[in-house]
N, C-alpha and C. Protein backbone atom coordinates (compact mmCIF):
# COMPACT_ATOMS: atom_id res chain seq x y z
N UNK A 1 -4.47 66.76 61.78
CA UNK A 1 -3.68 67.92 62.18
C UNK A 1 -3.43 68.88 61.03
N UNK A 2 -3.89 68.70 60.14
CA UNK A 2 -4.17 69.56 58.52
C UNK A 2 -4.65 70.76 59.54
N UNK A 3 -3.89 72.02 58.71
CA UNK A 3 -4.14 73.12 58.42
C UNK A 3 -4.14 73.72 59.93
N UNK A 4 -3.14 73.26 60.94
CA UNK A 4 -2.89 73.93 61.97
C UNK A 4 -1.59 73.92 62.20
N UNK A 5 -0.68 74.18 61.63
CA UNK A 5 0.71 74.04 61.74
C UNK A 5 1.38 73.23 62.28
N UNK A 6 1.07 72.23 62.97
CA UNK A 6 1.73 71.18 63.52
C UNK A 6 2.55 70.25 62.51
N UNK A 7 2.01 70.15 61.27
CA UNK A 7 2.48 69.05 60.64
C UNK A 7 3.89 68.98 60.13
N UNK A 8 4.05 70.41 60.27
CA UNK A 8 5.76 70.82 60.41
C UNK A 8 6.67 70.84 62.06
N UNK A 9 5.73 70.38 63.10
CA UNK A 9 6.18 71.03 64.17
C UNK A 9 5.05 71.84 65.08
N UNK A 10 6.14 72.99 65.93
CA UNK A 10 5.08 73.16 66.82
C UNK A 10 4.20 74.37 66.27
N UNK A 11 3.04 74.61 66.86
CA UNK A 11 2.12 75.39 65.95
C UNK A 11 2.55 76.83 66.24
N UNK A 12 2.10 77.85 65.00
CA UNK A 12 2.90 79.16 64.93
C UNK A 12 2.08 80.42 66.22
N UNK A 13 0.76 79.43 66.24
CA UNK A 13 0.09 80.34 67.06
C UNK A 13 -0.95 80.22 68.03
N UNK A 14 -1.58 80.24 68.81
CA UNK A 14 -2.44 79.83 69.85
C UNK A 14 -2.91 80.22 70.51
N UNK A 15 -4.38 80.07 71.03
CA UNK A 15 -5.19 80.95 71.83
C UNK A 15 -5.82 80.27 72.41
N UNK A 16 -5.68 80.50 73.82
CA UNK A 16 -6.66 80.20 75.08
C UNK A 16 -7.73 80.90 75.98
N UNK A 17 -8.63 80.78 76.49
CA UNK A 17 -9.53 81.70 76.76
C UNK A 17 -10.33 81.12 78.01
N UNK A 18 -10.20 81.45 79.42
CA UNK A 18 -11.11 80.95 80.39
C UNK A 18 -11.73 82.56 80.81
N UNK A 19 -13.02 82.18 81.37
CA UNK A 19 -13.42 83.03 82.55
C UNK A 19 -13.32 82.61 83.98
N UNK A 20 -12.58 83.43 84.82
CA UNK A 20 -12.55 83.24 86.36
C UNK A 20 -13.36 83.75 87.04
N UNK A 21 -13.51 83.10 88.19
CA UNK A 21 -14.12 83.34 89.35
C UNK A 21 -13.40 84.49 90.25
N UNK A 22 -12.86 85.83 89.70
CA UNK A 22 -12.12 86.64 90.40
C UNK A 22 -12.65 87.80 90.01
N UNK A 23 -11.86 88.86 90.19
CA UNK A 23 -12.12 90.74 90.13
C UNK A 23 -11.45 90.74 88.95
N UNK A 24 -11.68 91.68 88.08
CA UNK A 24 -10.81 91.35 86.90
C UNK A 24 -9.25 92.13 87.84
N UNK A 25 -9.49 93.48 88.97
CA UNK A 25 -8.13 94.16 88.88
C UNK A 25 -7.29 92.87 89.99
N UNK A 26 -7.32 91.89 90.74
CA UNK A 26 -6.96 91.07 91.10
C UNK A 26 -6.13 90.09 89.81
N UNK A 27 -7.32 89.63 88.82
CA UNK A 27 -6.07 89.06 88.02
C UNK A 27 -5.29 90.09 87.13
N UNK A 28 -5.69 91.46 86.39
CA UNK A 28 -4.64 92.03 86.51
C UNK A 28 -3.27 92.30 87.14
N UNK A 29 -3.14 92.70 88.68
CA UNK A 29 -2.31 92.46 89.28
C UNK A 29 -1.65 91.17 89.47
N UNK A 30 -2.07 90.03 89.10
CA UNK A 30 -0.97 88.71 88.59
C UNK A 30 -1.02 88.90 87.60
N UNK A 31 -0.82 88.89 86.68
CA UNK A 31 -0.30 88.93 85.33
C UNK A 31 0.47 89.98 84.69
N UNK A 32 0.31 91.58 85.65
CA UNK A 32 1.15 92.57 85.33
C UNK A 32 2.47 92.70 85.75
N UNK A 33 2.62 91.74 86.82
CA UNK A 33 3.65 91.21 87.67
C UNK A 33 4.16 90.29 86.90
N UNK A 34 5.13 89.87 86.12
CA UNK A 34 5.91 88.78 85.62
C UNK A 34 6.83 87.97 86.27
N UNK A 35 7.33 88.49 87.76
CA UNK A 35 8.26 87.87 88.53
C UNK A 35 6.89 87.23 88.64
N UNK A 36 5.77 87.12 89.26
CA UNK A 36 5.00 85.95 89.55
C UNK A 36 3.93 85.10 88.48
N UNK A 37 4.93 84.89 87.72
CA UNK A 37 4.88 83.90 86.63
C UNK A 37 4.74 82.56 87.07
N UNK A 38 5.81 82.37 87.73
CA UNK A 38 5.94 80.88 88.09
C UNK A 38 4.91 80.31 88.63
N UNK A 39 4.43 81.17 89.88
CA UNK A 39 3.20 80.79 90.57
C UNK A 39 1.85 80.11 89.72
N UNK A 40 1.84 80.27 88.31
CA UNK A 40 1.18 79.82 87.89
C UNK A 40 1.02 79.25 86.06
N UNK A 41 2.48 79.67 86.09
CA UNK A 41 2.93 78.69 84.97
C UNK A 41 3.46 77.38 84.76
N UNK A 42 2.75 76.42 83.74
CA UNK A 42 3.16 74.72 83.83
C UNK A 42 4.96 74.97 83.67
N UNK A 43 5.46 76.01 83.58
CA UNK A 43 6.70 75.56 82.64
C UNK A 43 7.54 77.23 83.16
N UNK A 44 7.21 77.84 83.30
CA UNK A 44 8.19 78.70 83.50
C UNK A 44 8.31 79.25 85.03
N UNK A 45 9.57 78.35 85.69
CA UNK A 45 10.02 78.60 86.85
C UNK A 45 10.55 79.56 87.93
N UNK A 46 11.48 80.86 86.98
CA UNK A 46 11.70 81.81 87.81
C UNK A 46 11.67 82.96 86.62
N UNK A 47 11.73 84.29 86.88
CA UNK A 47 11.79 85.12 86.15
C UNK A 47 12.38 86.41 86.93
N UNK A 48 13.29 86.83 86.45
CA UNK A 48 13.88 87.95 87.09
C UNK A 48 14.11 89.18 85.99
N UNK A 49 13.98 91.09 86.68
CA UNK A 49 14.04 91.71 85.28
C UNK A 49 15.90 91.73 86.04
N UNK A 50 16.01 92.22 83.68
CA UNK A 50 17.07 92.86 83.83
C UNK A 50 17.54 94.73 83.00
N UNK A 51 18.73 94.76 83.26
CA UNK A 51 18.97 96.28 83.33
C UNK A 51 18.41 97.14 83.94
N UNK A 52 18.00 96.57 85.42
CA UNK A 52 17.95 97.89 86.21
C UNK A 52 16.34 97.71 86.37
N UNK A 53 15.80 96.82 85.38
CA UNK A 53 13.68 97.45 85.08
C UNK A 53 13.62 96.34 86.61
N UNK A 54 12.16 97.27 86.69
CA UNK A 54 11.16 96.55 88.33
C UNK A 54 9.90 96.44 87.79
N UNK A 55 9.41 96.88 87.39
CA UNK A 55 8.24 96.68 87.13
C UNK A 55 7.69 96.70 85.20
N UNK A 56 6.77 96.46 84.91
CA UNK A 56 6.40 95.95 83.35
C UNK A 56 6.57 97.36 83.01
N UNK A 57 6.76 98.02 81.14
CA UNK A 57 6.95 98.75 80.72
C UNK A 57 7.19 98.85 79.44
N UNK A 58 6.72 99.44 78.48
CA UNK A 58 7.23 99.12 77.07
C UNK A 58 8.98 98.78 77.32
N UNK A 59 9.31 98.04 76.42
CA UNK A 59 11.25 98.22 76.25
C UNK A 59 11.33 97.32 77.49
N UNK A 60 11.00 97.38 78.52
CA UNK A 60 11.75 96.52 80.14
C UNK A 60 11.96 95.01 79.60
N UNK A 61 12.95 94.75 80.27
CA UNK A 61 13.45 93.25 79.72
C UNK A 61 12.77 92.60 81.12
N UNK A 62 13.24 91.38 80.98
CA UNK A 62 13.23 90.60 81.84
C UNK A 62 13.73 88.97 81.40
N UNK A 63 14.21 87.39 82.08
CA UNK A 63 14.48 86.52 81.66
C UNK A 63 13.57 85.75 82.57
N UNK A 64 13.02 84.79 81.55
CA UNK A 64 12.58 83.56 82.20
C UNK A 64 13.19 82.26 82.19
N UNK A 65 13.00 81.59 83.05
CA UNK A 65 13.65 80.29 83.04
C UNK A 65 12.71 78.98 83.31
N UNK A 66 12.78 78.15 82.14
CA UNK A 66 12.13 77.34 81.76
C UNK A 66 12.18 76.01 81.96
N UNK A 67 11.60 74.93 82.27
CA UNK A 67 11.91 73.34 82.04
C UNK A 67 9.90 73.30 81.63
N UNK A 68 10.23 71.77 80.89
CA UNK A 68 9.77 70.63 80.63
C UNK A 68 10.09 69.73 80.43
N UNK A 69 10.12 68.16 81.07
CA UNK A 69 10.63 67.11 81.72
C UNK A 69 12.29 67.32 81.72
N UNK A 70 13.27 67.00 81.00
CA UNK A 70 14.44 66.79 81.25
C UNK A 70 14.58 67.94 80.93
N UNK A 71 14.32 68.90 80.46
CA UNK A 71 15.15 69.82 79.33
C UNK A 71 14.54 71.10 80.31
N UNK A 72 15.56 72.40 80.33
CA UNK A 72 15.98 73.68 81.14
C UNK A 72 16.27 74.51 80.39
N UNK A 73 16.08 75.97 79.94
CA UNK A 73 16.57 76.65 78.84
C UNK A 73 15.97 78.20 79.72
N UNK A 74 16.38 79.02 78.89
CA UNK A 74 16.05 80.98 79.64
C UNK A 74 15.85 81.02 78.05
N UNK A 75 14.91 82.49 78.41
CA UNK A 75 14.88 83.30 77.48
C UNK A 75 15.10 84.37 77.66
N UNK A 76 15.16 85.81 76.78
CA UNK A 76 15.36 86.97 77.14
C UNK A 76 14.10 87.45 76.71
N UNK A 77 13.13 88.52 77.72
CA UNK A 77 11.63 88.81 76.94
C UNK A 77 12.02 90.11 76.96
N UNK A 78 11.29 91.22 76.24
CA UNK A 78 10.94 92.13 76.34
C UNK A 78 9.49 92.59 76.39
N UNK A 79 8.87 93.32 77.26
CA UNK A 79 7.86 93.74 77.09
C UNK A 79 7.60 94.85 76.15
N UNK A 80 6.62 94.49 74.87
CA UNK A 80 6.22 95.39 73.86
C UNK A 80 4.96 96.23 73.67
N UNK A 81 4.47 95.51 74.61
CA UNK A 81 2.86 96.63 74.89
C UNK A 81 2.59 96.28 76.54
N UNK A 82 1.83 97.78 76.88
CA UNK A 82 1.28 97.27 78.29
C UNK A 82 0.20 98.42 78.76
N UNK A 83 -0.78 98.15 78.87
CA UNK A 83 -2.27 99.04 78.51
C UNK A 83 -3.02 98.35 79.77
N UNK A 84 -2.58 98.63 80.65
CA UNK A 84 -3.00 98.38 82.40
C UNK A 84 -4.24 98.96 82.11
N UNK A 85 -5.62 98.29 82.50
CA UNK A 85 -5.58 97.25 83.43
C UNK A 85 -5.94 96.36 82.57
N UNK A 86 -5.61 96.16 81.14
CA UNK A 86 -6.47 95.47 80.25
C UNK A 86 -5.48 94.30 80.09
N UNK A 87 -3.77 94.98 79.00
CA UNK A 87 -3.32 93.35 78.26
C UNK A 87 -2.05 93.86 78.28
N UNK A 88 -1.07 92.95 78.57
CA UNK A 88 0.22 92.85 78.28
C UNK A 88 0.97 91.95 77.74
N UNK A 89 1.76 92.55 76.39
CA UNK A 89 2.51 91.87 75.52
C UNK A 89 3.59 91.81 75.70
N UNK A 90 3.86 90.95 75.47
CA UNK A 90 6.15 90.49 75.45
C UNK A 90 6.46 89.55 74.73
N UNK A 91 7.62 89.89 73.94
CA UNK A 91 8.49 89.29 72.96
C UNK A 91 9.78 87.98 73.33
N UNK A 92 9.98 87.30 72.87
CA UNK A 92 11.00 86.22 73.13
C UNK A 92 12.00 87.03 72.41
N UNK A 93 13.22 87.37 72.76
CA UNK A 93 14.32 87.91 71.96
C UNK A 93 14.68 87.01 71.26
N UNK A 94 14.87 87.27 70.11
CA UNK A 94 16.06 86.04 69.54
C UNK A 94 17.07 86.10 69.26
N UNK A 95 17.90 84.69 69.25
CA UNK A 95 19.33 84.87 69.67
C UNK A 95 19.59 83.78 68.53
N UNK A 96 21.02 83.64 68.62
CA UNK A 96 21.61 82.36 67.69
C UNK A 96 21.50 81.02 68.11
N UNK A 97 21.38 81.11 69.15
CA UNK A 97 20.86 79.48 69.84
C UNK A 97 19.30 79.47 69.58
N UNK A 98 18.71 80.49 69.65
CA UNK A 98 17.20 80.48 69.96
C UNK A 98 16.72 81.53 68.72
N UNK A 99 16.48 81.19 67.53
CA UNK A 99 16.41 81.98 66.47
C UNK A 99 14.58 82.87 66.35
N UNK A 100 14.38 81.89 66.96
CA UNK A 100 12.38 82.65 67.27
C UNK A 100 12.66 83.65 67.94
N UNK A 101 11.23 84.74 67.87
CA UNK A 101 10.87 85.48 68.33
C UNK A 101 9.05 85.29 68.37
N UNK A 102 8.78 85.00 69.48
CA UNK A 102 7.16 84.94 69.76
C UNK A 102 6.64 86.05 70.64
N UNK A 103 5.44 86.90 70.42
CA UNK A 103 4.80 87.46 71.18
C UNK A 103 3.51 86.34 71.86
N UNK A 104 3.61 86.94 73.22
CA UNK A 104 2.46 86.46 73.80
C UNK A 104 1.96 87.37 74.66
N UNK A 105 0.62 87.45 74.93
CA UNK A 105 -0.58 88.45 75.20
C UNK A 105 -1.43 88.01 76.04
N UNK A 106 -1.16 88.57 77.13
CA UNK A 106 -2.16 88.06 78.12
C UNK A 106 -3.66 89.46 78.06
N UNK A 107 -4.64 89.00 78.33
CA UNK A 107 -5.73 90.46 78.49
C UNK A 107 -6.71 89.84 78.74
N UNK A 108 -7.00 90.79 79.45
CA UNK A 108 -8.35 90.74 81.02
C UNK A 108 -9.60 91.20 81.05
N UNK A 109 -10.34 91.44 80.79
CA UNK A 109 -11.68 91.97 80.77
C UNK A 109 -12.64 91.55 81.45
N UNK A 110 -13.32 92.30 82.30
CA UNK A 110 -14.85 91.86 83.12
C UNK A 110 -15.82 90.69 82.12
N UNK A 111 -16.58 89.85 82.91
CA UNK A 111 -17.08 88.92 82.44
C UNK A 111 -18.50 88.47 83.35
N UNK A 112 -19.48 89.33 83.42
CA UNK A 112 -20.54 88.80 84.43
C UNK A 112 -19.90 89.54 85.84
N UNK A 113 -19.82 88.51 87.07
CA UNK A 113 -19.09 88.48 87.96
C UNK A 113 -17.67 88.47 88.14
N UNK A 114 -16.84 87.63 87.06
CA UNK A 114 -15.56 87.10 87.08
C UNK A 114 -14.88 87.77 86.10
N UNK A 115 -13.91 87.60 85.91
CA UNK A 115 -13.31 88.00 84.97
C UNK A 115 -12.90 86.96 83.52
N UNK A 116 -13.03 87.58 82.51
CA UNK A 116 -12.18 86.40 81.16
C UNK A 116 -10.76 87.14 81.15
N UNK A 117 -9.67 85.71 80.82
CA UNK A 117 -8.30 85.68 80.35
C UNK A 117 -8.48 84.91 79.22
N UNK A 118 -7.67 85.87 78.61
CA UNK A 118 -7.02 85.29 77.21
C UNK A 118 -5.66 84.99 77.04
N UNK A 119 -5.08 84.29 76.59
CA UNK A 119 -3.60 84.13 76.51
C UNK A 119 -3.28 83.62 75.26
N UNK A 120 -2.48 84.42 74.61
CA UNK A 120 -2.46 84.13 73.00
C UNK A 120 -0.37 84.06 72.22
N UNK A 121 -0.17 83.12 71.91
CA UNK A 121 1.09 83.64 71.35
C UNK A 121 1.34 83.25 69.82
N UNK A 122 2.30 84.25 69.08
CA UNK A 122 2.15 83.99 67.49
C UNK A 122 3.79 84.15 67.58
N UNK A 123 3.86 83.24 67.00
CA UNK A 123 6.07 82.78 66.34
C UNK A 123 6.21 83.77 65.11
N UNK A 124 7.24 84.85 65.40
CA UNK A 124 6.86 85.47 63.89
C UNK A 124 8.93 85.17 64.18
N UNK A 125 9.07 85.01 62.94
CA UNK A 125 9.99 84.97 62.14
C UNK A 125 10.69 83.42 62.19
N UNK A 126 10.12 82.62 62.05
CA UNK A 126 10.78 80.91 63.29
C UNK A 126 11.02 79.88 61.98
N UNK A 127 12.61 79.91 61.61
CA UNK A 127 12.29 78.58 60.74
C UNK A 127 11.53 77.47 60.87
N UNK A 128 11.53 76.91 59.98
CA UNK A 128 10.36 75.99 59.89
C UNK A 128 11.41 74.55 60.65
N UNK A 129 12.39 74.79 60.26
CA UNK A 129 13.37 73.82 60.89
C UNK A 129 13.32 73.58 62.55
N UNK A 130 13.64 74.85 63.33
CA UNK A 130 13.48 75.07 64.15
C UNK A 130 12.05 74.25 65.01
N UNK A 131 10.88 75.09 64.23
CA UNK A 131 9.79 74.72 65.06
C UNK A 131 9.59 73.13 64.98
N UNK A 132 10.37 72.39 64.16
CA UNK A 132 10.04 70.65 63.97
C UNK A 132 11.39 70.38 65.11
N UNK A 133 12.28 71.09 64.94
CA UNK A 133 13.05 70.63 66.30
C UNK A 133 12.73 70.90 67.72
N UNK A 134 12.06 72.07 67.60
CA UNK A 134 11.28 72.17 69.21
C UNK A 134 10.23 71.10 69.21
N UNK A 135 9.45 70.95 68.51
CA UNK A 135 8.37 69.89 68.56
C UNK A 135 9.20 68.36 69.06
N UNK A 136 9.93 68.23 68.51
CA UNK A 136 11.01 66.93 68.93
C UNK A 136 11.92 66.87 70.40
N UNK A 137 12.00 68.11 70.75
CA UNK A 137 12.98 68.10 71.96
C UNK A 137 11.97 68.22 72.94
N UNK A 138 10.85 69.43 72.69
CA UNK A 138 9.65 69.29 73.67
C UNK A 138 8.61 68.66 72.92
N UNK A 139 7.86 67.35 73.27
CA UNK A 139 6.96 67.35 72.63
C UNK A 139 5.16 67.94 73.16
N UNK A 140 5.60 68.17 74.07
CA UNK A 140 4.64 69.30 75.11
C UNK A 140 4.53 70.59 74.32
N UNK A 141 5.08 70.95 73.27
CA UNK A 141 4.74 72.28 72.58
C UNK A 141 3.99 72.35 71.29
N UNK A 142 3.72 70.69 70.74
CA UNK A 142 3.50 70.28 69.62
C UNK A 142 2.20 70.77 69.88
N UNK A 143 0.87 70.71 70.99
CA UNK A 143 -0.11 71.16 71.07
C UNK A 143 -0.11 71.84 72.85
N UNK A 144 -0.15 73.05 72.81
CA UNK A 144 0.25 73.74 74.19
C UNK A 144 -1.41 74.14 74.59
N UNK A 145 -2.27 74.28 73.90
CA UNK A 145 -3.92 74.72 74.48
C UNK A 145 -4.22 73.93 75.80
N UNK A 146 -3.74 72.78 76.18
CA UNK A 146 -4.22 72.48 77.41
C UNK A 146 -3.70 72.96 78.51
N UNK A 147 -2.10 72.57 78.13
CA UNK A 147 -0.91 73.63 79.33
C UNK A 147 -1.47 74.90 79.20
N UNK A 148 -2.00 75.54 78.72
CA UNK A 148 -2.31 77.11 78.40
C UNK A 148 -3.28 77.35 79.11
N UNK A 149 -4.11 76.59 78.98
CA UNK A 149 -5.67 76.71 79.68
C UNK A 149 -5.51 76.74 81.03
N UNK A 150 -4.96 75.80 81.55
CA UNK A 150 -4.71 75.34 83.57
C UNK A 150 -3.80 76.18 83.53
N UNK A 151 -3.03 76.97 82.91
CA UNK A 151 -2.17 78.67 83.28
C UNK A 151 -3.02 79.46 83.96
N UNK A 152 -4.33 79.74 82.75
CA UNK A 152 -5.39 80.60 83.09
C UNK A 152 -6.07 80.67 84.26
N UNK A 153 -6.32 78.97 84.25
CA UNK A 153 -7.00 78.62 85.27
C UNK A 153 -6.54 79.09 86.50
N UNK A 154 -5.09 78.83 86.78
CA UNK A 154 -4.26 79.11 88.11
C UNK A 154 -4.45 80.11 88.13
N UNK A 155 -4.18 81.20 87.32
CA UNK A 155 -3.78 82.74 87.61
C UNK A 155 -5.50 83.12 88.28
N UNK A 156 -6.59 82.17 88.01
CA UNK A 156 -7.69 82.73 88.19
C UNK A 156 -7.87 82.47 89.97
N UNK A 157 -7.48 81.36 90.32
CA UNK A 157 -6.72 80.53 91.71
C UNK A 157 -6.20 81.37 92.17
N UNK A 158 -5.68 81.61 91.84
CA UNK A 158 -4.38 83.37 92.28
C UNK A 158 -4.98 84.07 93.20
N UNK A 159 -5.27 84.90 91.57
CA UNK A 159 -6.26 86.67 92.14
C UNK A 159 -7.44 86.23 93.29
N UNK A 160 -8.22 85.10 92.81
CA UNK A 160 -9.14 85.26 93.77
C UNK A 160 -9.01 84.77 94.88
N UNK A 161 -7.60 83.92 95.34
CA UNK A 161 -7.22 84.40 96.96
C UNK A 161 -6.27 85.48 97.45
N UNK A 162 -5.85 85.94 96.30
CA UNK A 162 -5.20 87.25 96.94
C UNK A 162 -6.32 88.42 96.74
N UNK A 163 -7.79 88.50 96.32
CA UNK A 163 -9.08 89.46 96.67
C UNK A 163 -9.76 88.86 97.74
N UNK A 164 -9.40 87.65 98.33
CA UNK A 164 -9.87 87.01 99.69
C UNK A 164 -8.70 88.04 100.31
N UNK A 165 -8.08 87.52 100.28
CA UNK A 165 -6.68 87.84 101.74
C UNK A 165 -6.91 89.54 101.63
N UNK A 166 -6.92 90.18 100.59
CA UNK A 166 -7.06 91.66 100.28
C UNK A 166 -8.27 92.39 101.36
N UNK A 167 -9.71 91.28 101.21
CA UNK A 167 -10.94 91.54 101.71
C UNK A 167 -10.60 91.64 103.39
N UNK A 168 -9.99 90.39 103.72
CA UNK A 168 -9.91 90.30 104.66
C UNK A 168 -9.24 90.74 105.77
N UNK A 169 -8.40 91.91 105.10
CA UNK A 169 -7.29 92.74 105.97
C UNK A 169 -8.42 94.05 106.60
N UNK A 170 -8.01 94.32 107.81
CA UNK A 170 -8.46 95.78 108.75
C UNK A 170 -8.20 97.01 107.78
């Protein structure tokens, strides 16, 4: 585990990458949507915006709410980039309970027939303390590339029955 950050904890950064069997603007439309997160995240259960935002936007907040096995926690995100129909970025706020701040990046691009997802997140400012205590409370975060991957996978599950059900309307 040399020279991937784990050996302190959980790693600072990570990248996943499938191609789907979908339209790329199908999985766009799941992933530009953050209330439908859950639908295809191992771990994050509901998500609602707040102050008023509906839809993604530089600045728009929103909270997610989280479990893995025993343990339940929210965050506060902000969305920091959003360059439809390609990639959208959002920030973990940090707080005094929750001293990180991680961006993560979802982006879409044609691929053959299907589309490729990428899903990438980097911990910028995260004691080192911290990330060995998340590694300990979750140990599901110590290496997240597999949970990350069957994300992709789903969201690819997604779009391409909601470009069925889409096809199939009068």
């Amino acid at each position: 585990m040399r020279g991937n950050g784990r050996e302190r904890g959980v790693a600072r950064t990570c990248r996943t990458e499938v191609v789907v069997d979908a339209p790329p603007e199908a999985v766009w439309r799941v992933v530009a949507d953050v209330t439908r997160t859950s639908e295809w995240s191992h771990e994050c259960h509901r998500v609602t915006w707040l102050r008023g935002a509906s839809t993604a936007a530089p600045g728009a907040r929103f909270r997610g709410r989280n479990r893995s096995g025993r343990l339940r926690w929210s965050r506060v995100c902000e969305i920091v980039a959003f360059e439809a129909p390609h990639r959208i970025t959002w920030r973990t706020v940090a707080t005094p309970l929750f001293p990180d701040s991680t961006d993560w990046t979802i982006a879409v691009e044609p691929a053959g027939t299907g589309t490729r997802v990428v899903q990438t997140y980097r911990m910028r400012n995260t004691p080192a303390w911290f990330r060995w205590l998340v590694g300990r409370l979750v140990p599901a975060h110590l290496d997240r590339s597999g949970d990350l991957t069957d994300d992709l996978r789903r969201i690819g599950t997604i779009a391409a029955r909601d470009a069925r059900t889409a096809a199939a309307r009068p």
